[in-house]
N, C-alpha and C. Protein backbone atom coordinates (compact mmCIF):
# COMPACT_ATOMS: atom_id res chain seq x y z
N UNK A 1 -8.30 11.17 16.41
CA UNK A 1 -9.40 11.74 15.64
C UNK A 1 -9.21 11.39 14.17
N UNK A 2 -10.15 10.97 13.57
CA UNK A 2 -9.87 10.34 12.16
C UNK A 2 -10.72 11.84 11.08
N UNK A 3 -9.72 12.01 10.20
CA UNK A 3 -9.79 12.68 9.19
C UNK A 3 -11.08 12.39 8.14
N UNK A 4 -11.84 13.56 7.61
CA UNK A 4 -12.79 12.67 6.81
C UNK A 4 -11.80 12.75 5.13
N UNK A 5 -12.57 11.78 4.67
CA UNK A 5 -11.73 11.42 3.42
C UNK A 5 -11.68 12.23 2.22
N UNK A 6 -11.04 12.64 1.57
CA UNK A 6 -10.99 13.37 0.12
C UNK A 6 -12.25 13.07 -0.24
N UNK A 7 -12.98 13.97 -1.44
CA UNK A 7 -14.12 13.54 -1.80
C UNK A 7 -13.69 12.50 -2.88
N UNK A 8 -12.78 12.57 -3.26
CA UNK A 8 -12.42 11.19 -4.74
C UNK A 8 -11.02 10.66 -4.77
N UNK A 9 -10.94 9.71 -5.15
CA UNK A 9 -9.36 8.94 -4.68
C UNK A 9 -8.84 9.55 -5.90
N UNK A 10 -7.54 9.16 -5.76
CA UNK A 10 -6.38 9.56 -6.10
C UNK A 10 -5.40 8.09 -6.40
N UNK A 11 -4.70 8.03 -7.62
CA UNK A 11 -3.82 6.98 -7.60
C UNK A 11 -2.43 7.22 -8.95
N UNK A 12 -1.22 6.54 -8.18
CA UNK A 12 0.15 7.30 -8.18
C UNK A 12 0.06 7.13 -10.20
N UNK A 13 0.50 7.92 -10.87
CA UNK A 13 0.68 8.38 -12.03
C UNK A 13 1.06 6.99 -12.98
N UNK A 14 2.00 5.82 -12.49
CA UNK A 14 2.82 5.14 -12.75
C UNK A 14 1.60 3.79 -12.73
N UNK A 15 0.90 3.89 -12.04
CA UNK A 15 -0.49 2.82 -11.99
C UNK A 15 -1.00 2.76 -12.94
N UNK A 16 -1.53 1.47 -13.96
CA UNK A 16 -2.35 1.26 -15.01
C UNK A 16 -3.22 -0.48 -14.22
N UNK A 17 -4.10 -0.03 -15.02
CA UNK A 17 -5.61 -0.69 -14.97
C UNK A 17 -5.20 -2.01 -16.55
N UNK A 18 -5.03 -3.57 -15.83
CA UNK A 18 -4.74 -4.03 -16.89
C UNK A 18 -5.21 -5.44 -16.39
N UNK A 19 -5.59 -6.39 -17.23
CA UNK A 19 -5.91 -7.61 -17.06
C UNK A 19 -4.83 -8.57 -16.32
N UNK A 20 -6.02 -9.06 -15.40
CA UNK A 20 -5.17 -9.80 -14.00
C UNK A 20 -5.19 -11.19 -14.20
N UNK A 21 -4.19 -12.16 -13.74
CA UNK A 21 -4.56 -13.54 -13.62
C UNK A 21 -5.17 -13.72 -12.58
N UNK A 22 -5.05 -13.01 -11.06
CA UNK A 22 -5.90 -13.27 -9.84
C UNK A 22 -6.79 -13.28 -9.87
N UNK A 23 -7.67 -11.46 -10.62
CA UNK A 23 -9.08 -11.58 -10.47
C UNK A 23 -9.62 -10.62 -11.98
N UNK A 24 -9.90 -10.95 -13.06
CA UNK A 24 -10.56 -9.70 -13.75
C UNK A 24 -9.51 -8.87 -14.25
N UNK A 25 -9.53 -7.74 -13.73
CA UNK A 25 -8.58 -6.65 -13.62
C UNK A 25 -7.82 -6.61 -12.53
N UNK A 26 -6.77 -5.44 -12.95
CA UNK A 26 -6.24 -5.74 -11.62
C UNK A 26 -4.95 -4.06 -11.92
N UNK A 27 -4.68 -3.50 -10.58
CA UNK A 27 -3.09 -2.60 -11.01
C UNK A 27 -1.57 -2.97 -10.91
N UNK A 28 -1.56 -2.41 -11.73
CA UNK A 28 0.01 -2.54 -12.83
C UNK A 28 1.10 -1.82 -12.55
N UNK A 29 2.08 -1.92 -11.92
CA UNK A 29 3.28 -0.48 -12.19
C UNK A 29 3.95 -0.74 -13.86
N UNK A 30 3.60 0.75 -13.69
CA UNK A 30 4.07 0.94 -15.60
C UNK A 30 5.53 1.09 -15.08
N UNK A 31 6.13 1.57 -13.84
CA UNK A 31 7.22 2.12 -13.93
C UNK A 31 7.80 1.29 -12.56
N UNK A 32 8.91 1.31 -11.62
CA UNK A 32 9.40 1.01 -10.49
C UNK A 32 8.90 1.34 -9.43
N UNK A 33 8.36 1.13 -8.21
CA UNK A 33 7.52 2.48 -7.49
C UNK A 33 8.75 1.49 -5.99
N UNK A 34 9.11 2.77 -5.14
CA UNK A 34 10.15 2.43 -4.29
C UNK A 34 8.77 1.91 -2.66
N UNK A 35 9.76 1.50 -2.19
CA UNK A 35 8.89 0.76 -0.85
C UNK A 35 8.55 2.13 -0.19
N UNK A 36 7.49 2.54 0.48
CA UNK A 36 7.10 3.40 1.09
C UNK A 36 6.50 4.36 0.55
N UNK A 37 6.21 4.52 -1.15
CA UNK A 37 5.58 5.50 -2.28
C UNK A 37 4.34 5.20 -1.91
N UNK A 38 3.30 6.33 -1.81
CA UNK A 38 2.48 5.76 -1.59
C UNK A 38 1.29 5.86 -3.03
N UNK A 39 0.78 4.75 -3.60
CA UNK A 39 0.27 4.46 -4.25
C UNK A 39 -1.06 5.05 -4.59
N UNK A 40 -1.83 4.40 -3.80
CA UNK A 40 -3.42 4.90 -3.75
C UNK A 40 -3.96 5.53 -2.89
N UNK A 41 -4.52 6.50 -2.82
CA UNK A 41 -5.34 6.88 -1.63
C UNK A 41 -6.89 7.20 -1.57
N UNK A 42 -8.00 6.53 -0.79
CA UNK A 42 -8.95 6.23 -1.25
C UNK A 42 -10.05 7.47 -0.94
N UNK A 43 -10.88 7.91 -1.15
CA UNK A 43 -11.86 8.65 -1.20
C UNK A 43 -13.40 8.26 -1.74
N UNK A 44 -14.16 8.73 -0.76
CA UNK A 44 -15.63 9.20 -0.84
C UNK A 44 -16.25 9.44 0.22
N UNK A 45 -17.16 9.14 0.74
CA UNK A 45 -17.92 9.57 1.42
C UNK A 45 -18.19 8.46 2.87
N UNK A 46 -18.28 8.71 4.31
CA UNK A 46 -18.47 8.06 5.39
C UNK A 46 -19.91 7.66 5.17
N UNK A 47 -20.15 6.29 5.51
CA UNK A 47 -21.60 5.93 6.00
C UNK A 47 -21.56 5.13 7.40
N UNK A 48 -22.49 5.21 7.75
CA UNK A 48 -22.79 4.02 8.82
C UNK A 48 -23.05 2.38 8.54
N UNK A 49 -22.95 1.76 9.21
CA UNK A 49 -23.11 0.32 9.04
C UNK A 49 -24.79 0.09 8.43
N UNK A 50 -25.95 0.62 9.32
CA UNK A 50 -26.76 0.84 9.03
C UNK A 50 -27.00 1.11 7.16
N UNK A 51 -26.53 2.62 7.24
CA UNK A 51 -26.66 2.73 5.57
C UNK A 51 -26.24 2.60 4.35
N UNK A 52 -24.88 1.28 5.22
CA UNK A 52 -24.45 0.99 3.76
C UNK A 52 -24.70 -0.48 3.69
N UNK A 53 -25.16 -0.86 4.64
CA UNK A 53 -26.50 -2.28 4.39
C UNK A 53 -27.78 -2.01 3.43
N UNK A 54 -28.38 -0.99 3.90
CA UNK A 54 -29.18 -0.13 3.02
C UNK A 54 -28.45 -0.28 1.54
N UNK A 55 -27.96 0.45 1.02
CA UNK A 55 -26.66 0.39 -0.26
C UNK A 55 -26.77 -0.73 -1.05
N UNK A 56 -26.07 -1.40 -0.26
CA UNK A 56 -26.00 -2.65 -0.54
C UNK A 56 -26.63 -3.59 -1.06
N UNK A 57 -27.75 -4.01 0.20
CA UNK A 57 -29.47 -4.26 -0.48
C UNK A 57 -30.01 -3.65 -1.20
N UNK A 58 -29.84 -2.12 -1.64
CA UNK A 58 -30.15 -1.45 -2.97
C UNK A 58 -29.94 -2.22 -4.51
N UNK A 59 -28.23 -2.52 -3.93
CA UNK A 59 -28.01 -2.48 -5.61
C UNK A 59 -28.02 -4.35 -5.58
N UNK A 60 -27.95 -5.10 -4.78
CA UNK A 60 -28.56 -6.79 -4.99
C UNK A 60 -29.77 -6.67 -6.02
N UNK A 61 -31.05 -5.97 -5.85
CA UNK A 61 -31.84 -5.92 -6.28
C UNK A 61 -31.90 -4.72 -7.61
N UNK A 62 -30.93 -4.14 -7.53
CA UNK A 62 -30.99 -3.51 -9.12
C UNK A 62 -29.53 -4.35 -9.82
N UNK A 63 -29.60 -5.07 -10.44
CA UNK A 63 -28.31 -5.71 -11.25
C UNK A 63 -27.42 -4.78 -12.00
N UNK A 64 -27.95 -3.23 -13.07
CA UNK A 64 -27.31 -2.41 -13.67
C UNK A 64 -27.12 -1.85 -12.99
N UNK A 65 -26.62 -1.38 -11.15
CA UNK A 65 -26.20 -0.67 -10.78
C UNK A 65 -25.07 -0.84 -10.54
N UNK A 66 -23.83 0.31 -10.06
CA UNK A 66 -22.68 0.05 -10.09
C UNK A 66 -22.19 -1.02 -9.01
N UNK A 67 -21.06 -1.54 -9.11
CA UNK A 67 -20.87 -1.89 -7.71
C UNK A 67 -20.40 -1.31 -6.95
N UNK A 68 -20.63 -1.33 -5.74
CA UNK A 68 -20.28 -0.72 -4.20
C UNK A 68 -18.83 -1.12 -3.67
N UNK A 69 -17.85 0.02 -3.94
CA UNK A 69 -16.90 -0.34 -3.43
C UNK A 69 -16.30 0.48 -1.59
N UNK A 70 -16.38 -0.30 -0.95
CA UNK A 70 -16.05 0.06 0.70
C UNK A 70 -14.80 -0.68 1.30
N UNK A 71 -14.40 0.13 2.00
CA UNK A 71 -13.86 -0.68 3.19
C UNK A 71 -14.25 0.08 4.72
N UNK A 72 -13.81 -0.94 5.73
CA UNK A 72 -14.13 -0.59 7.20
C UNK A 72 -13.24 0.70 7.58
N UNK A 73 -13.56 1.67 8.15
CA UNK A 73 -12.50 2.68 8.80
C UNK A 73 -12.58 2.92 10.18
N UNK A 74 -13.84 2.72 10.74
CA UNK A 74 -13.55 2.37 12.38
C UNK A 74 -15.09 1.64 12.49
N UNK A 75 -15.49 1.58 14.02
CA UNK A 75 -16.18 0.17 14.05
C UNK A 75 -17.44 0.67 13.77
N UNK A 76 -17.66 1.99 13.66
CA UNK A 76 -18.93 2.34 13.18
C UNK A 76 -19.06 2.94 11.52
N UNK A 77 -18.05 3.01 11.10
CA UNK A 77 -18.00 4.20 9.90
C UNK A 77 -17.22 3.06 8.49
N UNK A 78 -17.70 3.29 7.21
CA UNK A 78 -17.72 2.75 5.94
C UNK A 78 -17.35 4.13 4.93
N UNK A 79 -15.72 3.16 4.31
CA UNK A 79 -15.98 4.44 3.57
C UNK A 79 -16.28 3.62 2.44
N UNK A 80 -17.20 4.58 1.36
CA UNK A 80 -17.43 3.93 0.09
C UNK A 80 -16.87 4.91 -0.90
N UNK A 81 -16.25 4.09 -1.79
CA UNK A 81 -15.77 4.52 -3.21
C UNK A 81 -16.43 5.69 -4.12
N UNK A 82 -16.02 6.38 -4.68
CA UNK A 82 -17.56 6.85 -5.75
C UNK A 82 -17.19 5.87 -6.90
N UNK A 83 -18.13 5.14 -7.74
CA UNK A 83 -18.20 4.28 -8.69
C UNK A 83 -17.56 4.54 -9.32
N UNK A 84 -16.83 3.28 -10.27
CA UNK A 84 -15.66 3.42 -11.19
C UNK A 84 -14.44 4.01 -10.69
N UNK A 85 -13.88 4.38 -9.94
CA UNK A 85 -12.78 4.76 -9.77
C UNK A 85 -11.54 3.71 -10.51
N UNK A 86 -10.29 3.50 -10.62
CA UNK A 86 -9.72 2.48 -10.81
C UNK A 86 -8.91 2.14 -9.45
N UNK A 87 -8.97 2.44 -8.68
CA UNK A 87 -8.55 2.26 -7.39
C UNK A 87 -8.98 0.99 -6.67
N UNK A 88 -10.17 0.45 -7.24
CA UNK A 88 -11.10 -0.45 -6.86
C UNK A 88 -10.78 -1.84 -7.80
N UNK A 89 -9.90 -1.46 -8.34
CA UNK A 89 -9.51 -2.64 -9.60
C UNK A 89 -8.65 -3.70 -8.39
N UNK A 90 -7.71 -2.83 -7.42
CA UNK A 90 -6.88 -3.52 -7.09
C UNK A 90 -7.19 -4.70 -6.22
N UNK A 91 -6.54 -5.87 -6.67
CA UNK A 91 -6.76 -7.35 -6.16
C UNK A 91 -5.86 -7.79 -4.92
N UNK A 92 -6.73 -8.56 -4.10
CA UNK A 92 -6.16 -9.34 -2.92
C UNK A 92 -5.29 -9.61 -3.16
N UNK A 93 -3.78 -10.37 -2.42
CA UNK A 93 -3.05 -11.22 -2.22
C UNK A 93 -2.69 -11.28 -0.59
N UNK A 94 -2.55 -12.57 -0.52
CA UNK A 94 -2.05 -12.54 1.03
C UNK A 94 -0.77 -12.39 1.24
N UNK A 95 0.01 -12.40 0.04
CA UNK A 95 1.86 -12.02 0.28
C UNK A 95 1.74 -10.44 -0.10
N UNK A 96 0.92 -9.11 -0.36
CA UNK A 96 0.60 -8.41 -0.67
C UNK A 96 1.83 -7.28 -0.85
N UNK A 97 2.02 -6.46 -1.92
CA UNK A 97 3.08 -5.29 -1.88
C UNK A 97 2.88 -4.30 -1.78
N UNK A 98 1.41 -3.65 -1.41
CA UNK A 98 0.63 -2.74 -0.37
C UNK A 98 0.49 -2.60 1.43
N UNK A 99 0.60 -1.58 1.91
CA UNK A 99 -0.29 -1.71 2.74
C UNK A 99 -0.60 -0.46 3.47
N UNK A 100 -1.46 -0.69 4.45
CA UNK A 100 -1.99 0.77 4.93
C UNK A 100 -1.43 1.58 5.75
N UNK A 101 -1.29 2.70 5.27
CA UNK A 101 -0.45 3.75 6.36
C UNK A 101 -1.33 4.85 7.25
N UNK A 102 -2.02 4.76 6.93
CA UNK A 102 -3.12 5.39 7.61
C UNK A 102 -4.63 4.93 6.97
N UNK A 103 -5.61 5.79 7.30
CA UNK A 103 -7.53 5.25 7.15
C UNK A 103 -7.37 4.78 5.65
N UNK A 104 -6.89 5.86 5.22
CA UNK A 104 -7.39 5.72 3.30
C UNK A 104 -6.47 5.81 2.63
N UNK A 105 -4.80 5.11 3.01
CA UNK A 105 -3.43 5.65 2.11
C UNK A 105 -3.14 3.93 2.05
N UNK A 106 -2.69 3.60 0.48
CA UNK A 106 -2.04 2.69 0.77
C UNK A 106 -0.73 2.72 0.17
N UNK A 107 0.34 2.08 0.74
CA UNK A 107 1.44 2.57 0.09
C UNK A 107 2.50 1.14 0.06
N UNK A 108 3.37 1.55 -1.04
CA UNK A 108 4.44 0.32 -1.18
C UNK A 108 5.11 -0.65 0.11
N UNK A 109 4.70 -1.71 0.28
CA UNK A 109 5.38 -2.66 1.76
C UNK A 109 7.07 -2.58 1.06
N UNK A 110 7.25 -2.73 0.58
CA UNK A 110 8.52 -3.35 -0.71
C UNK A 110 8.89 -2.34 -1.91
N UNK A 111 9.81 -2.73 -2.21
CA UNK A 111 10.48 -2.15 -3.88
C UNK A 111 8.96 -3.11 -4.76
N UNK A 112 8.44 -2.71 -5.34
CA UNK A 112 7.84 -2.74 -6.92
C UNK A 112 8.24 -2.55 -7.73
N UNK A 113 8.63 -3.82 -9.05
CA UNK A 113 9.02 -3.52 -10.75
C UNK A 113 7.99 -3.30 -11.31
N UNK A 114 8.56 -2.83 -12.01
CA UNK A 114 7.72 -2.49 -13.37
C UNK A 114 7.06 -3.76 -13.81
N UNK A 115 5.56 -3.94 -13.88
CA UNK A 115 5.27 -4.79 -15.08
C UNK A 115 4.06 -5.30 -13.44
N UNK A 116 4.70 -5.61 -12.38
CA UNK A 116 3.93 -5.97 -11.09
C UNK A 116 2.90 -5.50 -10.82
N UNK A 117 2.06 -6.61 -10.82
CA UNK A 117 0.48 -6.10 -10.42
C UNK A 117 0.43 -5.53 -8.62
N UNK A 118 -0.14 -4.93 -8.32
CA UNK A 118 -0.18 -4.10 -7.05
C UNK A 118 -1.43 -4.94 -6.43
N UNK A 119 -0.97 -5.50 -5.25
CA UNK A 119 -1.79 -6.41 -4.46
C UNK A 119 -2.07 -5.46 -2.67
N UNK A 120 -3.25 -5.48 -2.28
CA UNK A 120 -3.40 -5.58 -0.65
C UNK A 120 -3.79 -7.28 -0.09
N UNK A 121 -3.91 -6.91 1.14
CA UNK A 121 -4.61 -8.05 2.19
C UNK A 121 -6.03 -7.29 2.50
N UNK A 122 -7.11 -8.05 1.66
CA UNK A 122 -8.26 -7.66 1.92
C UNK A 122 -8.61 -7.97 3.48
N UNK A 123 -7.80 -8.47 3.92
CA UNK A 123 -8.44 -8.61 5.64
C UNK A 123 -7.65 -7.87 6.29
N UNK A 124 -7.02 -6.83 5.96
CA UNK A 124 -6.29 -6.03 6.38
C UNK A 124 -7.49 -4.92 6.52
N UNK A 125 -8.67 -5.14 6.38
CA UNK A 125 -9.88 -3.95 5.71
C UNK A 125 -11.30 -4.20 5.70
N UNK A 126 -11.08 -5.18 6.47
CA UNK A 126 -12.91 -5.49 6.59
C UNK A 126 -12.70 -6.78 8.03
N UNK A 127 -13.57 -6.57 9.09
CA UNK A 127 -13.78 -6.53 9.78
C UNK A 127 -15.39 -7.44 9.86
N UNK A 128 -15.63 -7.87 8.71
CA UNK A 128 -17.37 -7.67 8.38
C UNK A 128 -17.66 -9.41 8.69
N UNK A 129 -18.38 -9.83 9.55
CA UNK A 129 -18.56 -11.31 10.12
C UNK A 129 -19.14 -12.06 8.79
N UNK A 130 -19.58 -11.66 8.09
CA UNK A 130 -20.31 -12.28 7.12
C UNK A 130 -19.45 -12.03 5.51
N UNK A 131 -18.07 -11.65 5.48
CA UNK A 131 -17.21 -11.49 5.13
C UNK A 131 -16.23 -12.73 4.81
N UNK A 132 -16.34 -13.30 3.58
CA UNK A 132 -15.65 -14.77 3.12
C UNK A 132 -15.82 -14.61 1.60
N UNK A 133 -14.07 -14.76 1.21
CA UNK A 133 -14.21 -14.77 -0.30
C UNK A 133 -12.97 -15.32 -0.31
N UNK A 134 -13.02 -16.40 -1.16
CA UNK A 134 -11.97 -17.50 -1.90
C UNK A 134 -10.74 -17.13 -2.23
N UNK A 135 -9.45 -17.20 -1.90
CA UNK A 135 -8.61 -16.57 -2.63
C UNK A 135 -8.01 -17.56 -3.73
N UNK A 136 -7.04 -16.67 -4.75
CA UNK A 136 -6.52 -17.13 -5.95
C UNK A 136 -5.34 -16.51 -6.02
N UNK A 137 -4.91 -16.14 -5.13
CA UNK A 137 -3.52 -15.10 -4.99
C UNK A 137 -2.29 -16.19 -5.78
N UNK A 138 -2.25 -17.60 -5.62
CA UNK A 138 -1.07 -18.09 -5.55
C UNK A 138 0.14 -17.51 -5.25
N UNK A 139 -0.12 -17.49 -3.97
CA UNK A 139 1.37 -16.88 -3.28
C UNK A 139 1.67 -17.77 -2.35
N UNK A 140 3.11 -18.09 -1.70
CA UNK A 140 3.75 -19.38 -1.02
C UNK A 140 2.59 -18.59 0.25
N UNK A 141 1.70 -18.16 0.83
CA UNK A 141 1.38 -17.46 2.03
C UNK A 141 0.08 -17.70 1.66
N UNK A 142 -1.05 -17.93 0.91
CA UNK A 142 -2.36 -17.84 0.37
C UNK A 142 -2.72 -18.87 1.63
N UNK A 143 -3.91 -18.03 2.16
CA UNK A 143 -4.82 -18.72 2.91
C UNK A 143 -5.73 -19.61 2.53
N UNK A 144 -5.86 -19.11 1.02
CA UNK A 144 -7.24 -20.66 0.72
C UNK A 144 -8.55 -19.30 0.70
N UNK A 145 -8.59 -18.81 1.68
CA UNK A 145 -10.32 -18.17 1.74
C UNK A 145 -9.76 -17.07 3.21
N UNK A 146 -10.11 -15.59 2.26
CA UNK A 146 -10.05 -14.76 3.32
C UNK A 146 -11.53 -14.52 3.66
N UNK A 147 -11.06 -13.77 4.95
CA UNK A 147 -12.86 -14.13 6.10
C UNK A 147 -12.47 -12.23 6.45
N UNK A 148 -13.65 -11.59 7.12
CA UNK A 148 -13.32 -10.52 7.94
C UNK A 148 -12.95 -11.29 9.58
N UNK A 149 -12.81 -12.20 9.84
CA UNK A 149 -11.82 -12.34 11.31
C UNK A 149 -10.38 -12.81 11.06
N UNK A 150 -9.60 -12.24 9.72
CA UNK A 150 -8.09 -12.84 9.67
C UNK A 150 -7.56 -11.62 10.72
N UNK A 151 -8.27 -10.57 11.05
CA UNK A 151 -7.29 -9.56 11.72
C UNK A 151 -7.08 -10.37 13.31
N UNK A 152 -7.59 -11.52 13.37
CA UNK A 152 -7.57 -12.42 14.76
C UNK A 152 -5.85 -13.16 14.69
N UNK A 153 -5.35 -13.83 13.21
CA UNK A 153 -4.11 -14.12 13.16
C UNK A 153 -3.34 -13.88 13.27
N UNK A 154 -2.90 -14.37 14.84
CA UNK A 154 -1.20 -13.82 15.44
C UNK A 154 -0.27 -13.61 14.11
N UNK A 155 -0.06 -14.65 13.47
CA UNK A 155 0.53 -14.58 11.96
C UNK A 155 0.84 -13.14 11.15
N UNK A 156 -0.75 -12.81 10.71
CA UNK A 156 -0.93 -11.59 9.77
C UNK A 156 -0.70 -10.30 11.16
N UNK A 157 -1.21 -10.38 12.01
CA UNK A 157 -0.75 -9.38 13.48
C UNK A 157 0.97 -9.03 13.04
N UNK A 158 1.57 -10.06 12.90
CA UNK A 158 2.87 -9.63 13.22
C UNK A 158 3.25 -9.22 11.69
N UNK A 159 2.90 -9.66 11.27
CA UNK A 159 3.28 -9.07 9.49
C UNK A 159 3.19 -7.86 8.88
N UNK A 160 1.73 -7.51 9.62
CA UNK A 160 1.42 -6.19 9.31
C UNK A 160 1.54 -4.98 10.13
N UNK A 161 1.91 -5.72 11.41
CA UNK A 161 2.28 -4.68 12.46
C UNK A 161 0.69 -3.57 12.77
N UNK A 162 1.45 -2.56 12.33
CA UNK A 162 0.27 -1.06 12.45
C UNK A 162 -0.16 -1.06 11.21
N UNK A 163 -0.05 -1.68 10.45
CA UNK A 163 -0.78 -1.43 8.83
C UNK A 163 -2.08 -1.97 8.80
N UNK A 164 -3.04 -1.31 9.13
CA UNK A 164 -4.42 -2.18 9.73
C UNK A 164 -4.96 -0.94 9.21
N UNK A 165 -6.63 -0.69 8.51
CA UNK A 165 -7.24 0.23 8.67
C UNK A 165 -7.43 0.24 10.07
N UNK A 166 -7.55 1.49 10.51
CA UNK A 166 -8.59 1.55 11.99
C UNK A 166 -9.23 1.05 12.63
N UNK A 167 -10.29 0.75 12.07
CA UNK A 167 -11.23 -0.15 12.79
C UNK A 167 -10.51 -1.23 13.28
N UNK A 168 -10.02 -1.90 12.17
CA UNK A 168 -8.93 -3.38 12.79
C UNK A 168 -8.29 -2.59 13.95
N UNK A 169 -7.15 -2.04 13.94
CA UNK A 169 -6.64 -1.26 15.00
C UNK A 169 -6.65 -1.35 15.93
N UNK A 170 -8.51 -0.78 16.20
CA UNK A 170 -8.86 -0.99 17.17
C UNK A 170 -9.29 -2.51 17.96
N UNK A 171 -9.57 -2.89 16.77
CA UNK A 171 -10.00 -4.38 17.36
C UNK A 171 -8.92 -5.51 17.94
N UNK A 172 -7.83 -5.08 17.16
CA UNK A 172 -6.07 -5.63 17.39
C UNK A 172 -5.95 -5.25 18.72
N UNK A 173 -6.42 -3.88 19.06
CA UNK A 173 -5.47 -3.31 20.62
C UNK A 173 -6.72 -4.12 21.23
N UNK A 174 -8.14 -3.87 21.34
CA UNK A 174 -8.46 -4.78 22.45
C UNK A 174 -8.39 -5.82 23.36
N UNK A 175 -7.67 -6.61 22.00
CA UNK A 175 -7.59 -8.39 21.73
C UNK A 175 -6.12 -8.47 22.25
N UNK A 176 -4.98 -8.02 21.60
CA UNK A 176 -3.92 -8.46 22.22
C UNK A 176 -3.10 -7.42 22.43
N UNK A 177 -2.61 -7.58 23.96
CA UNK A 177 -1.36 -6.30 24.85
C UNK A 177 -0.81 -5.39 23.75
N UNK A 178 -0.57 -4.42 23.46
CA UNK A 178 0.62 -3.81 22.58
C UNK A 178 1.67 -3.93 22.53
N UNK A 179 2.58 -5.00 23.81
CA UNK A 179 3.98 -4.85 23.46
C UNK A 179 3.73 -6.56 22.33
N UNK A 180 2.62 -6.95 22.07
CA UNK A 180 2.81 -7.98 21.12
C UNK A 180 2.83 -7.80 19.96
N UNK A 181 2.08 -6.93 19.80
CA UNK A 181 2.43 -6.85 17.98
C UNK A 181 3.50 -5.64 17.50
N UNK A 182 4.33 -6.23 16.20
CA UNK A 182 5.04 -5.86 15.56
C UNK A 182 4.86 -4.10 15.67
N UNK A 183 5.34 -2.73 16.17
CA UNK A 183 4.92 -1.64 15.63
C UNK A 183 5.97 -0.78 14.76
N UNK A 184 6.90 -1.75 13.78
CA UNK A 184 8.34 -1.27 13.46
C UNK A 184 8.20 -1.94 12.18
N UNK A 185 7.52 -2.16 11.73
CA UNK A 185 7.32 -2.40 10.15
C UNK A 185 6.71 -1.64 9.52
C-alpha cells in the first residue's frame, strides 16, 4: 500500500542550491552527508496520468507558468512538486550519489564531500515512453541520452537493485524473475 506524500518536500539542512556544470543549477553538500542519510524527500500532491497531461498541456501554452516538476510513483499515479521547491534543482547523472529508498525518499548511495553536487538516475523515475533527454553527466557510466525505458537495462537493474520508484518496481518484477536482480544494495 503506498503512502500518500507529505504535502511539501523537505531537504537535508546541509543541501545548497548552487550553479551546476551538468545542468543550470544544481545541489551542493555544504557539509559531508554519510551513505544512507537521507537527503531529499519529495512532496505534493497525486495525479493521474490523465491530469497531469492536462498540466502539462496547460503550462506548454502559458510560457510564465511555473514548471511542472513530477515523477512516476506507480503505473497510474504522478506525483507533482509544488513549484519552486529546491528539491527540483537536483540534476541527472548516470554514476549518481542518490537513490531511492522508498516512493518519495532519496537518500545517499555513497559517502558525499563537501563541495559535491548531489546527482539521481532520472530513469530511475520515469517510466514515460515519450521520455528522452540528452545527458551531460560526464561520468565514466553516461549513457549519451536517458529515455523512460532505461528501467529495461539488465545493467542499471543490477546497480540499483530495489532503488526504483514504484512504478519501475513494478515494471522490473513483471519483466524479470526476482532471484535476478540485485535486492542487497
Amino acid at each position: 500500500m503506498l503512502d500518500n506524500p507529505e504535502p511539501d518536500c523537505w531537504l537535508h539542512p546541509d543541501v545548497e542550491v548552487r550553479p551546476s556544470s551538468i545542468a543550470g543549477e544544481g545541489l551542493f553538500a555544504r557539509a559531508p552527508i554519510a551513505a544512507g542519510m537521507v537527503v531529499s524527500r519529495l512532496g505534493g500532491h497525486l495525479v493521474t496520468w490523465p491530469v497531469l497531461k492536462d498540466l502539462l498541456d496547460s503550462a506548454a501554452r502559458q510560457p510564465d507558468r511555473p514548471y511542472i516538476d513530477t515523477i512516476a510513483v506507480t503505473e497510474t499515479l504522478h506525483l507533482v512538486l509544488p513549484p519552486g521547491r529546491p528539491n527540483g534543482k537536483g540534476n541527472h547523472s548516470c554514476e549518481p550519489n542518490l537513490w531511492w529508498v522508498d516512493a518519495y525518499i532519496l537518500a545517499a548511495r555513497r559517502d558525499i564531500k563537501r563541495g559535491e553536487e548531489l546527482t539521481n538516475d532520472y530513469g530511475t523515475s520515469t517510466a514515460g515512453s515519450d521520455f528522452r533527454m540528452p545527458c551531460r553527466c560526464r561520468s565514466a557510466l553516461c549513457r549519451g541520452v536517458v529515455t523512460g525505458g532505461d528501467w529495461q537495462l539488465a545493467e542499471l537493474r543490477r546497480r540499483y537493485g530495489m532503488h526504483w520508484v514504484p512504478a519501475l518496481l513494478e515494471l522490473i518484477s513483471r519483466h524479470e524473475p526476482p532471484c535476478q536482480t540485485d535486492h542487497h544494495r
